[in-house]
PDB file of N, CA and C in Angstrom:
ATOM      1  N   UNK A   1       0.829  -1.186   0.000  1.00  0.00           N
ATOM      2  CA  UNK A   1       0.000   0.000   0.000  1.00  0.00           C
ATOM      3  C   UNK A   1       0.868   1.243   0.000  1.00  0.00           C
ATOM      4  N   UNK A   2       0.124   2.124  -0.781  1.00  0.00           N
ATOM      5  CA  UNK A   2       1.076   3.623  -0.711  1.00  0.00           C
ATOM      6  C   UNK A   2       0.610   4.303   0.424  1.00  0.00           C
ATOM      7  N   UNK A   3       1.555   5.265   0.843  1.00  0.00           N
ATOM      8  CA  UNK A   3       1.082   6.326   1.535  1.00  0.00           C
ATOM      9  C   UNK A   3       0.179   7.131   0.959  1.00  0.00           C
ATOM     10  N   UNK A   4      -0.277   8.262   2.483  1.00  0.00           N
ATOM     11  CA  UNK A   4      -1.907   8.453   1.816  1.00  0.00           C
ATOM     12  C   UNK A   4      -1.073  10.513   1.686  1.00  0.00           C
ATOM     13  N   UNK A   5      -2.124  10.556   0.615  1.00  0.00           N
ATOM     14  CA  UNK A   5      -1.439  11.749   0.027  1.00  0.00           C
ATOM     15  C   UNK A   5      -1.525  12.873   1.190  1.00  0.00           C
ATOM     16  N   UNK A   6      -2.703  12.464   2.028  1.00  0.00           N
ATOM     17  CA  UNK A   6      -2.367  13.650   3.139  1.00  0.00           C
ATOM     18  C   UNK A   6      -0.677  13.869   4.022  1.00  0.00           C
ATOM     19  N   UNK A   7      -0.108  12.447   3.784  1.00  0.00           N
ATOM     20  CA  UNK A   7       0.914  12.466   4.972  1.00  0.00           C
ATOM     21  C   UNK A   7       1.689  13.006   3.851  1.00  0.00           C
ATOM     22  N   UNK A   8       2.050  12.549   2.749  1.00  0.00           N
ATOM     23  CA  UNK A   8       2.820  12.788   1.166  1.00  0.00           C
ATOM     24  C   UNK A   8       4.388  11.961   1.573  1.00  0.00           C
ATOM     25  N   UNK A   9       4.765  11.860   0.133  1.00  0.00           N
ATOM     26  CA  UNK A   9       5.713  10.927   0.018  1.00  0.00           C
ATOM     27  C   UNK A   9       6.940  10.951   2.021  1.00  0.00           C
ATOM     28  N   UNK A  10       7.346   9.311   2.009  1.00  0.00           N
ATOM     29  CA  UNK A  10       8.584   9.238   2.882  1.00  0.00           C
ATOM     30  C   UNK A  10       9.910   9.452   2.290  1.00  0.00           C
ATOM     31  N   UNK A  11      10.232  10.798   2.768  1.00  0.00           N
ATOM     32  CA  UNK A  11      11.771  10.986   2.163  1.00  0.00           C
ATOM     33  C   UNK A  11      12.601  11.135   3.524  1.00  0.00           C
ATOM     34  N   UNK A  12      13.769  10.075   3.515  1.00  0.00           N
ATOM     35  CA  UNK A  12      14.635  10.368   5.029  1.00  0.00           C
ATOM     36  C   UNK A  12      15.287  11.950   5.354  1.00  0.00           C
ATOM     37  N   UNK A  13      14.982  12.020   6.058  1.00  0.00           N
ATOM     38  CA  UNK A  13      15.779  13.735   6.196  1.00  0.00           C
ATOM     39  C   UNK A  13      17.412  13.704   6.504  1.00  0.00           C
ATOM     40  N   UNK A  14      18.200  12.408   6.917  1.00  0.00           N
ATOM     41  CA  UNK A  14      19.078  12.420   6.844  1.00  0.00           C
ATOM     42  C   UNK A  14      19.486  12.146   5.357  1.00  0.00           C
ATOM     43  N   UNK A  15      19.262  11.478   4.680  1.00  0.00           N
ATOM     44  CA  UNK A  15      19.483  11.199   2.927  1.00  0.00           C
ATOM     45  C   UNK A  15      19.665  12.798   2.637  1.00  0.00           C
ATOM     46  N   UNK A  16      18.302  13.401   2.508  1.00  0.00           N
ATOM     47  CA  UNK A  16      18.248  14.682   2.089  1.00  0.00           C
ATOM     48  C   UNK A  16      19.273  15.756   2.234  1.00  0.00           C
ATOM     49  N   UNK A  17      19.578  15.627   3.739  1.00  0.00           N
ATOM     50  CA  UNK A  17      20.677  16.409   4.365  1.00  0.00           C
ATOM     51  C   UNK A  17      21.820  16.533   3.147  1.00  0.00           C
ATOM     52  N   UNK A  18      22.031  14.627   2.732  1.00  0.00           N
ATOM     53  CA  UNK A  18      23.264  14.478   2.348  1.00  0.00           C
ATOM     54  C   UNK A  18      23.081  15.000   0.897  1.00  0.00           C
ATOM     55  N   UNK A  19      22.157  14.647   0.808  1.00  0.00           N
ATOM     56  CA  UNK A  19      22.038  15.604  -0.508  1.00  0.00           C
ATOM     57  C   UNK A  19      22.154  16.852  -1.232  1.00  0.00           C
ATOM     58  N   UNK A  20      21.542  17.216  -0.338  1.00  0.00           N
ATOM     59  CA  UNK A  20      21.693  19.482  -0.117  1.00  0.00           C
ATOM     60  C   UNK A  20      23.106  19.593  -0.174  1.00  0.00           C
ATOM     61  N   UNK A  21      23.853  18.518   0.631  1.00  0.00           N
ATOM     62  CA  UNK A  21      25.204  19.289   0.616  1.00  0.00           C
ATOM     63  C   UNK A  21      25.957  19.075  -0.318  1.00  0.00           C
ATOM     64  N   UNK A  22      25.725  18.436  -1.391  1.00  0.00           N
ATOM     65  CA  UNK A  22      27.039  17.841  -2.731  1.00  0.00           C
ATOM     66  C   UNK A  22      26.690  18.838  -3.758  1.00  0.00           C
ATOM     67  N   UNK A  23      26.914  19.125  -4.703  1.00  0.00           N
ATOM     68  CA  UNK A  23      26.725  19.687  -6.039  1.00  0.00           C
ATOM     69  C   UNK A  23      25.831  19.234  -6.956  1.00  0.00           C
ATOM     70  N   UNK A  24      25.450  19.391  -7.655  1.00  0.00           N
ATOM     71  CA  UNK A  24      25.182  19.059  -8.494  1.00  0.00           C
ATOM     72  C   UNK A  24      25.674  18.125  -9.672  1.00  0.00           C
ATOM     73  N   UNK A  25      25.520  16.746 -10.059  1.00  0.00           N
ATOM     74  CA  UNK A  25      27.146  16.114 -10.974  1.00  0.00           C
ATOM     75  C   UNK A  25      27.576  15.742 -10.442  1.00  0.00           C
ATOM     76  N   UNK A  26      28.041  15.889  -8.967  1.00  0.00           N
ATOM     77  CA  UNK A  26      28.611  15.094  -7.943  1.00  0.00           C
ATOM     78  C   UNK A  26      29.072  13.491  -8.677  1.00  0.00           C
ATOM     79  N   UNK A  27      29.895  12.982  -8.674  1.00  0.00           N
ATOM     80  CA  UNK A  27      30.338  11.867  -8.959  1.00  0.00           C
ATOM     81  C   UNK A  27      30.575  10.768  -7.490  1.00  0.00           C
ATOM     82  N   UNK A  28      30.311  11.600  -6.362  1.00  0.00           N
ATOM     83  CA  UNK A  28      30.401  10.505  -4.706  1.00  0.00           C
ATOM     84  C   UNK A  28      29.212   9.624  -4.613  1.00  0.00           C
ATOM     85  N   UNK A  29      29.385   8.630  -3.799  1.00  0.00           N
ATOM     86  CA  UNK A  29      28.302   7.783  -4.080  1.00  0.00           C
ATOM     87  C   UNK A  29      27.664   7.913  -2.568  1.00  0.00           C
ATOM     88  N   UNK A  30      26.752   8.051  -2.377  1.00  0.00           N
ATOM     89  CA  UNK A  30      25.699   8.484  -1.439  1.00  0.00           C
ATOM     90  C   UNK A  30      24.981   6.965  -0.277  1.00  0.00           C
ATOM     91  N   UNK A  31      26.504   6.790   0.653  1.00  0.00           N
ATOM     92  CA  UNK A  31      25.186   5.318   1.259  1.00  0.00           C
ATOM     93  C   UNK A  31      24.535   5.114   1.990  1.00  0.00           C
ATOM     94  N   UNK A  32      23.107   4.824   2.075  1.00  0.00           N
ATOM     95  CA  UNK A  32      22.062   4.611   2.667  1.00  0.00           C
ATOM     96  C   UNK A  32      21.719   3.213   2.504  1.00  0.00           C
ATOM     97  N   UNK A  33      20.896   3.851   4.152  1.00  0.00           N
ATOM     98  CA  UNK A  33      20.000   2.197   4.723  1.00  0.00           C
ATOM     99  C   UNK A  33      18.324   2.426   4.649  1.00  0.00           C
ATOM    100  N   UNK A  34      18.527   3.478   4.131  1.00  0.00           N
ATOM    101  CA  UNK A  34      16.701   4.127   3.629  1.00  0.00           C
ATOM    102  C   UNK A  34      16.352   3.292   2.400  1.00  0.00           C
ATOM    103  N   UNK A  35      15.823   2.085   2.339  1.00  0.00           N
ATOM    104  CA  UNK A  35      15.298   1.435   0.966  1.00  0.00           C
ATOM    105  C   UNK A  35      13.868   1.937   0.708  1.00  0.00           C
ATOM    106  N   UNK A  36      12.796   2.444   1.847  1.00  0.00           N
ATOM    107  CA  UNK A  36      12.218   2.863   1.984  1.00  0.00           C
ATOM    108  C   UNK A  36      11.936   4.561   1.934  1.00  0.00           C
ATOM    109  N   UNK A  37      12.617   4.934   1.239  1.00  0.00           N
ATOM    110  CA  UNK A  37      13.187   6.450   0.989  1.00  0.00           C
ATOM    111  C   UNK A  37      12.390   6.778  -0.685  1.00  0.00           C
ATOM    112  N   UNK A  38      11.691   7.570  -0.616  1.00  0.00           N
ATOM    113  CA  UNK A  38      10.543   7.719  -2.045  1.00  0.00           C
ATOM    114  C   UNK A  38      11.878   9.114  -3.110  1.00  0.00           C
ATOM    115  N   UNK A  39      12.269   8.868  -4.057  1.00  0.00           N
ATOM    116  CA  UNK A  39      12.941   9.037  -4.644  1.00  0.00           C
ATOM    117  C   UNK A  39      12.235  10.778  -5.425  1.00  0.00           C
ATOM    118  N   UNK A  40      13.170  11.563  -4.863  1.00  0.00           N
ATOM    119  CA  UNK A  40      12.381  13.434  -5.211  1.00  0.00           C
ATOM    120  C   UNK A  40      13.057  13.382  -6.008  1.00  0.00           C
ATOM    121  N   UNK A  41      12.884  14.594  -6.634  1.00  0.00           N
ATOM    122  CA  UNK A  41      13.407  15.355  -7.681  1.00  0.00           C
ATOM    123  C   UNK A  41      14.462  15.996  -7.467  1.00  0.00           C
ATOM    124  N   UNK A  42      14.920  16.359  -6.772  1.00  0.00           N
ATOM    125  CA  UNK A  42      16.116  16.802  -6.101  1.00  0.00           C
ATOM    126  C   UNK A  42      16.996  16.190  -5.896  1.00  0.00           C
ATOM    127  N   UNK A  43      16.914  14.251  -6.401  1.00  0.00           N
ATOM    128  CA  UNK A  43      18.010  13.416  -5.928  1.00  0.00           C
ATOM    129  C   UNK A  43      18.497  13.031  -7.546  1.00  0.00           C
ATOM    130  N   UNK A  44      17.644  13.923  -8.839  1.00  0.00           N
ATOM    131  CA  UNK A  44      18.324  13.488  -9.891  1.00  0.00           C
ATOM    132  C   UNK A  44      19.451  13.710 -10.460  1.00  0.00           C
ATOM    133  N   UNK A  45      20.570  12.914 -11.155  1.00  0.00           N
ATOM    134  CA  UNK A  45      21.709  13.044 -10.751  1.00  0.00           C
ATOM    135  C   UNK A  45      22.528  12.490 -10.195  1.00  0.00           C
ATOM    136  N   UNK A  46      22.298  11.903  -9.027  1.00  0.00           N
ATOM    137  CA  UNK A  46      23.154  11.610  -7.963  1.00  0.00           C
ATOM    138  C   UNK A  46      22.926   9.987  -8.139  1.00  0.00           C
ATOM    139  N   UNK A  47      24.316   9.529  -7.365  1.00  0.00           N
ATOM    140  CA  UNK A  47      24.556   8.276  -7.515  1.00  0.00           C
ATOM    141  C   UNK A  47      24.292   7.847  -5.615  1.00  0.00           C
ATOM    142  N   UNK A  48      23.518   6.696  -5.613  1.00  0.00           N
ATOM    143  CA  UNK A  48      23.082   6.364  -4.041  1.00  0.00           C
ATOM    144  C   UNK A  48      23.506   4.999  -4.155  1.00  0.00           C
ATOM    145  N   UNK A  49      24.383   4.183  -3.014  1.00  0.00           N
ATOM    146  CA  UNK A  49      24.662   2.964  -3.046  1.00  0.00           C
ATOM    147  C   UNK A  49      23.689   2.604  -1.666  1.00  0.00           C
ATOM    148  N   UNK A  50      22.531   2.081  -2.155  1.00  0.00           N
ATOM    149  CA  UNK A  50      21.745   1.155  -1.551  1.00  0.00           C
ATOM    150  C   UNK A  50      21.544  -0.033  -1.305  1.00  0.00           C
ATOM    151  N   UNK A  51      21.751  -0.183   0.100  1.00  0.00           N
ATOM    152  CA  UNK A  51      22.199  -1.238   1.144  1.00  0.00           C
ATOM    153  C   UNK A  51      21.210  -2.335   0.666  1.00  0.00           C
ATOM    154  N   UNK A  52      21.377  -3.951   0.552  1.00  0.00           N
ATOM    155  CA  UNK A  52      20.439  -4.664   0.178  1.00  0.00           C
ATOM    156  C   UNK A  52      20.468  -5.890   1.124  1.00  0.00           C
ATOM    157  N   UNK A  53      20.736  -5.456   2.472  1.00  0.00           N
ATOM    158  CA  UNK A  53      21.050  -6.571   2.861  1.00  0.00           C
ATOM    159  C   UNK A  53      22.367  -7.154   3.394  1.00  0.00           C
ATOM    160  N   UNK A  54      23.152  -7.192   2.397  1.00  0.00           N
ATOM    161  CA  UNK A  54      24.631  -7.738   2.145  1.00  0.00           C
ATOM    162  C   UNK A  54      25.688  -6.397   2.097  1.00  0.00           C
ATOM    163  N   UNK A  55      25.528  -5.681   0.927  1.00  0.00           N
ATOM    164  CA  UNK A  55      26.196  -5.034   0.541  1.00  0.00           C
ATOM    165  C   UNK A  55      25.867  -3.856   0.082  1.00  0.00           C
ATOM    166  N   UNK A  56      26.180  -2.630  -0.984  1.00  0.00           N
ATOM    167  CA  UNK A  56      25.482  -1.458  -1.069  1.00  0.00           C
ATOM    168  C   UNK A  56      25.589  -1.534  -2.388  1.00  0.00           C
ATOM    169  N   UNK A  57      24.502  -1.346  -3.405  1.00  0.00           N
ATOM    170  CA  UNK A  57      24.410  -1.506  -4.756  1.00  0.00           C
ATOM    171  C   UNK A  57      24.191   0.226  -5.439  1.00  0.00           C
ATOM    172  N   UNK A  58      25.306   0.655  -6.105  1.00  0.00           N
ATOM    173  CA  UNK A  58      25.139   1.425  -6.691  1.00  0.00           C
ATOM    174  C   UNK A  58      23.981   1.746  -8.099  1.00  0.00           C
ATOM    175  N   UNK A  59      23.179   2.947  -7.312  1.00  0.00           N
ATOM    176  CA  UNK A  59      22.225   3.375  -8.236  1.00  0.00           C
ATOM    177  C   UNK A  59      21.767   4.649  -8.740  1.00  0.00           C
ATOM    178  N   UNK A  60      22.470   4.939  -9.798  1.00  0.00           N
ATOM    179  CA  UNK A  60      22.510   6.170 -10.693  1.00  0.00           C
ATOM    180  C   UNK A  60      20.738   6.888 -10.629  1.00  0.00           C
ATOM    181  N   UNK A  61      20.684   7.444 -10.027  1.00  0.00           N
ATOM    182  CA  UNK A  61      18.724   8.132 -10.291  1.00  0.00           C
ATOM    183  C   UNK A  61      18.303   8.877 -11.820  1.00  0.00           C
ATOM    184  N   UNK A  62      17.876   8.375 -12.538  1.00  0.00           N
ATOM    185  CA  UNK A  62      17.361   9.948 -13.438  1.00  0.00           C
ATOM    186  C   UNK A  62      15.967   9.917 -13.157  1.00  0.00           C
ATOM    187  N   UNK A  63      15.392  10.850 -14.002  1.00  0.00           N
ATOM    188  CA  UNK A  63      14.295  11.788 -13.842  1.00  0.00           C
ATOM    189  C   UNK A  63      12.594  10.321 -14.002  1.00  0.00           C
ATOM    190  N   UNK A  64      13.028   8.958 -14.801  1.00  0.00           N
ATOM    191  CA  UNK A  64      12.215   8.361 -14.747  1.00  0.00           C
ATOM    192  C   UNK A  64      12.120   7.497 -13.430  1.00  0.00           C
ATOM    193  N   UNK A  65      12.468   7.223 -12.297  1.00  0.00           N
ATOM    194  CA  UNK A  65      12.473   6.853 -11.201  1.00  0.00           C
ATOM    195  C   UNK A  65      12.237   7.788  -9.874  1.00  0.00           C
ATOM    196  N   UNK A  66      11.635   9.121 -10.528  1.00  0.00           N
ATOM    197  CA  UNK A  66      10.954   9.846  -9.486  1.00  0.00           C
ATOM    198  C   UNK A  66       9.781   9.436  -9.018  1.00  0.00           C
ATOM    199  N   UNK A  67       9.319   9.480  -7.799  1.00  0.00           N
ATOM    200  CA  UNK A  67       8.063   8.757  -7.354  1.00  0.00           C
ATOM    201  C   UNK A  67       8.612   7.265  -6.501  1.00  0.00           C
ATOM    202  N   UNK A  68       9.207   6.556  -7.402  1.00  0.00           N
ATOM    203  CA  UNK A  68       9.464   5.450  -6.763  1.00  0.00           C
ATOM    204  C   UNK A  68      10.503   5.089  -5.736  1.00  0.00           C
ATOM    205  N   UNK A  69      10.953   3.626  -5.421  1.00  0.00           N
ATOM    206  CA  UNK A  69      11.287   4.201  -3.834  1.00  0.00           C
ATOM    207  C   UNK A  69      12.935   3.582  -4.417  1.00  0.00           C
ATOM    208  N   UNK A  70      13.818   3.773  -3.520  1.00  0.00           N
ATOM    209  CA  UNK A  70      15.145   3.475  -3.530  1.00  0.00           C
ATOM    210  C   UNK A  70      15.183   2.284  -3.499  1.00  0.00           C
ATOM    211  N   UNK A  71      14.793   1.161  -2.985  1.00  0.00           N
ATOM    212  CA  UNK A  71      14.470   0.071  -2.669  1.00  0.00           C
ATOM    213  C   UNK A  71      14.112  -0.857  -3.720  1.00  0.00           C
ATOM    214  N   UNK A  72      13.453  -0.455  -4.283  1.00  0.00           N
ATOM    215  CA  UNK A  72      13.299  -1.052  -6.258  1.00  0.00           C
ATOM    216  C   UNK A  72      14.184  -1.157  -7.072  1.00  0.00           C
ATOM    217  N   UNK A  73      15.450  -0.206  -6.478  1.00  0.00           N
ATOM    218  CA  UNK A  73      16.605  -0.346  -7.634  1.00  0.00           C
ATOM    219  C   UNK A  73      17.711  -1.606  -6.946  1.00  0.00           C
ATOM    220  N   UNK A  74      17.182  -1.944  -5.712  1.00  0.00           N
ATOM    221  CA  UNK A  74      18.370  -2.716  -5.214  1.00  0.00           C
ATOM    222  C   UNK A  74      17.984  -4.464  -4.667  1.00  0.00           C
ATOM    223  N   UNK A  75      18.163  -5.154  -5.414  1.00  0.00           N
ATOM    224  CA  UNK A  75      17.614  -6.128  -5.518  1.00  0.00           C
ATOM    225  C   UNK A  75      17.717  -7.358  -4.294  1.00  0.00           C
ATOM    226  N   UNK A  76      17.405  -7.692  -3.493  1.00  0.00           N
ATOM    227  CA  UNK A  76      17.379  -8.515  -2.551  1.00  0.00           C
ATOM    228  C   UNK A  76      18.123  -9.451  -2.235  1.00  0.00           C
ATOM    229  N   UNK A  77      17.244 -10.151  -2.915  1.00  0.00           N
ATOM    230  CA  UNK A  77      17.442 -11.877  -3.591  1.00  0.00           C
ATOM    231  C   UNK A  77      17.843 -12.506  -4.869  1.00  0.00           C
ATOM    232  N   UNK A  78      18.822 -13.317  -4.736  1.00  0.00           N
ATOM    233  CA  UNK A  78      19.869 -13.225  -6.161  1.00  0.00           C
ATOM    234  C   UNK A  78      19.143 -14.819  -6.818  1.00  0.00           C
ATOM    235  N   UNK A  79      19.192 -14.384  -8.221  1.00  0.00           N
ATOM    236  CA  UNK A  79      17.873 -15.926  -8.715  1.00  0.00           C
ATOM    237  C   UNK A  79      19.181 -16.836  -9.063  1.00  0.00           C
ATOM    238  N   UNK A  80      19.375 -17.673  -8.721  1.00  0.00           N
ATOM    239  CA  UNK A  80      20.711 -18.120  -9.643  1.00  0.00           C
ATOM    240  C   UNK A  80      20.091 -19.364 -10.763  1.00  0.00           C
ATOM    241  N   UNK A  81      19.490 -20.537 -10.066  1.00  0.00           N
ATOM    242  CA  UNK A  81      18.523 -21.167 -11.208  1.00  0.00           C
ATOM    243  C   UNK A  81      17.994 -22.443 -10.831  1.00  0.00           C
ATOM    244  N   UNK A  82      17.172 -22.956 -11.407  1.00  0.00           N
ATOM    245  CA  UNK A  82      16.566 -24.365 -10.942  1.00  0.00           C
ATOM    246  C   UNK A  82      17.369 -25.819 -11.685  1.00  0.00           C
ATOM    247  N   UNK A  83      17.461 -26.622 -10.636  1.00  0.00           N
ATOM    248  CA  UNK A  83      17.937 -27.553 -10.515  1.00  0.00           C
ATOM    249  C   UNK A  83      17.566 -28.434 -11.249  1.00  0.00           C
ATOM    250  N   UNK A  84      18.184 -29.541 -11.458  1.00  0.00           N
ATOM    251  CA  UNK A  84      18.063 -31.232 -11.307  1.00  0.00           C
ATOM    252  C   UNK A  84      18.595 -31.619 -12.634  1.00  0.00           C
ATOM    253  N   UNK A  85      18.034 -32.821 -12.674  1.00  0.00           N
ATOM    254  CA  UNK A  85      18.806 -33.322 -13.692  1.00  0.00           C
ATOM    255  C   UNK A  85      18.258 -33.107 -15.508  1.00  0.00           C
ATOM    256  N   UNK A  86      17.008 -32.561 -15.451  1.00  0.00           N
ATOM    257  CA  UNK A  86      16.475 -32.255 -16.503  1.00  0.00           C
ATOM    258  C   UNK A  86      17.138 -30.533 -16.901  1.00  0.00           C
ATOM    259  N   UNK A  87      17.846 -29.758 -15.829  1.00  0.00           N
ATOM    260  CA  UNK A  87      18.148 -29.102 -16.361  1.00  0.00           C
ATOM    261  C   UNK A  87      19.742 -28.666 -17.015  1.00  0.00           C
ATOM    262  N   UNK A  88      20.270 -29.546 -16.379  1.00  0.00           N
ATOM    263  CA  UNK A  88      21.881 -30.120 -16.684  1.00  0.00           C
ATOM    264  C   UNK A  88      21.778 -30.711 -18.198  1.00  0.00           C
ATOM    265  N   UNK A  89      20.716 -31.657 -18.558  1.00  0.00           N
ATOM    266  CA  UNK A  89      20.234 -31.874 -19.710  1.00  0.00           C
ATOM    267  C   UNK A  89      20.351 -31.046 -20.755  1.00  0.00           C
ATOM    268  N   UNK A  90      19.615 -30.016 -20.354  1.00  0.00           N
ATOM    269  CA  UNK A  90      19.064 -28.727 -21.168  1.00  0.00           C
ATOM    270  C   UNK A  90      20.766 -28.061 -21.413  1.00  0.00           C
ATOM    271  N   UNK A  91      21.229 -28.016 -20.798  1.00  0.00           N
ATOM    272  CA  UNK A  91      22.463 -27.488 -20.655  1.00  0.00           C
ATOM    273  C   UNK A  91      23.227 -27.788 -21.582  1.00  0.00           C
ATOM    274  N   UNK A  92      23.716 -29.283 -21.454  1.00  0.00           N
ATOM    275  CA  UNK A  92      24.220 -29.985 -22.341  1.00  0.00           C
ATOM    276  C   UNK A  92      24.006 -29.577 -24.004  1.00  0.00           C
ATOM    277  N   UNK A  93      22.490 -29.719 -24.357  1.00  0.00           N
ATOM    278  CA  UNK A  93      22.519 -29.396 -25.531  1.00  0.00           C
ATOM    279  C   UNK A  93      22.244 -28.504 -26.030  1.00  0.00           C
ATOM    280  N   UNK A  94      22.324 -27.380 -25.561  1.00  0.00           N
ATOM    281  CA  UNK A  94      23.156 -26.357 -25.814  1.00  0.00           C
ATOM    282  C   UNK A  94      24.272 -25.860 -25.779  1.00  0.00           C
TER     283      UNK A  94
END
């Protein structure tokens, strides 16, 4: 469920902070534990390495990922593939 437009988007105010203070173009990478952090207009540009768990996955913002949350760009759970012997098969002949 989204938030309700009365409260309006969750943006961390520490993120933000860090934001206000770089330039514009900035080439530093920005890391946060906000996956839950709704992605403004003010963060386009900037490169954010978002924490997934494990490690911090660098994610470039542009202007089509406004609205959505930081958390979408950084993927969780890694698929690697399904098993057994029918697919070793498959393998083979190819």
């Amino acid at each position: 469920m989204s938030r309700s437009l009365k409260k309006g988007p969750y943006i961390d105010e520490k993120l933000m902070k860090k934001v206000s203070n770089l330039k514009a173009g900035d080439k530093t990478v920005i890391k946060t534990w906000a996956r839950s952090s709704v992605i403004s207009p003010e963060m386009v540009g900037f490169i954010f390495g978002v924490h997934n768990g494990k490690q911090h996955i660098e994610v470039s913002v542009t202007e089509d990922m406004v609205g959505h949350k930081l958390g979408e760009f950084s993927p969780t759970k890694k698929f690697i593939k399904h098993g057994g012997k029918m697919q070793k098969e498959l393998e083979k002949k190819q």
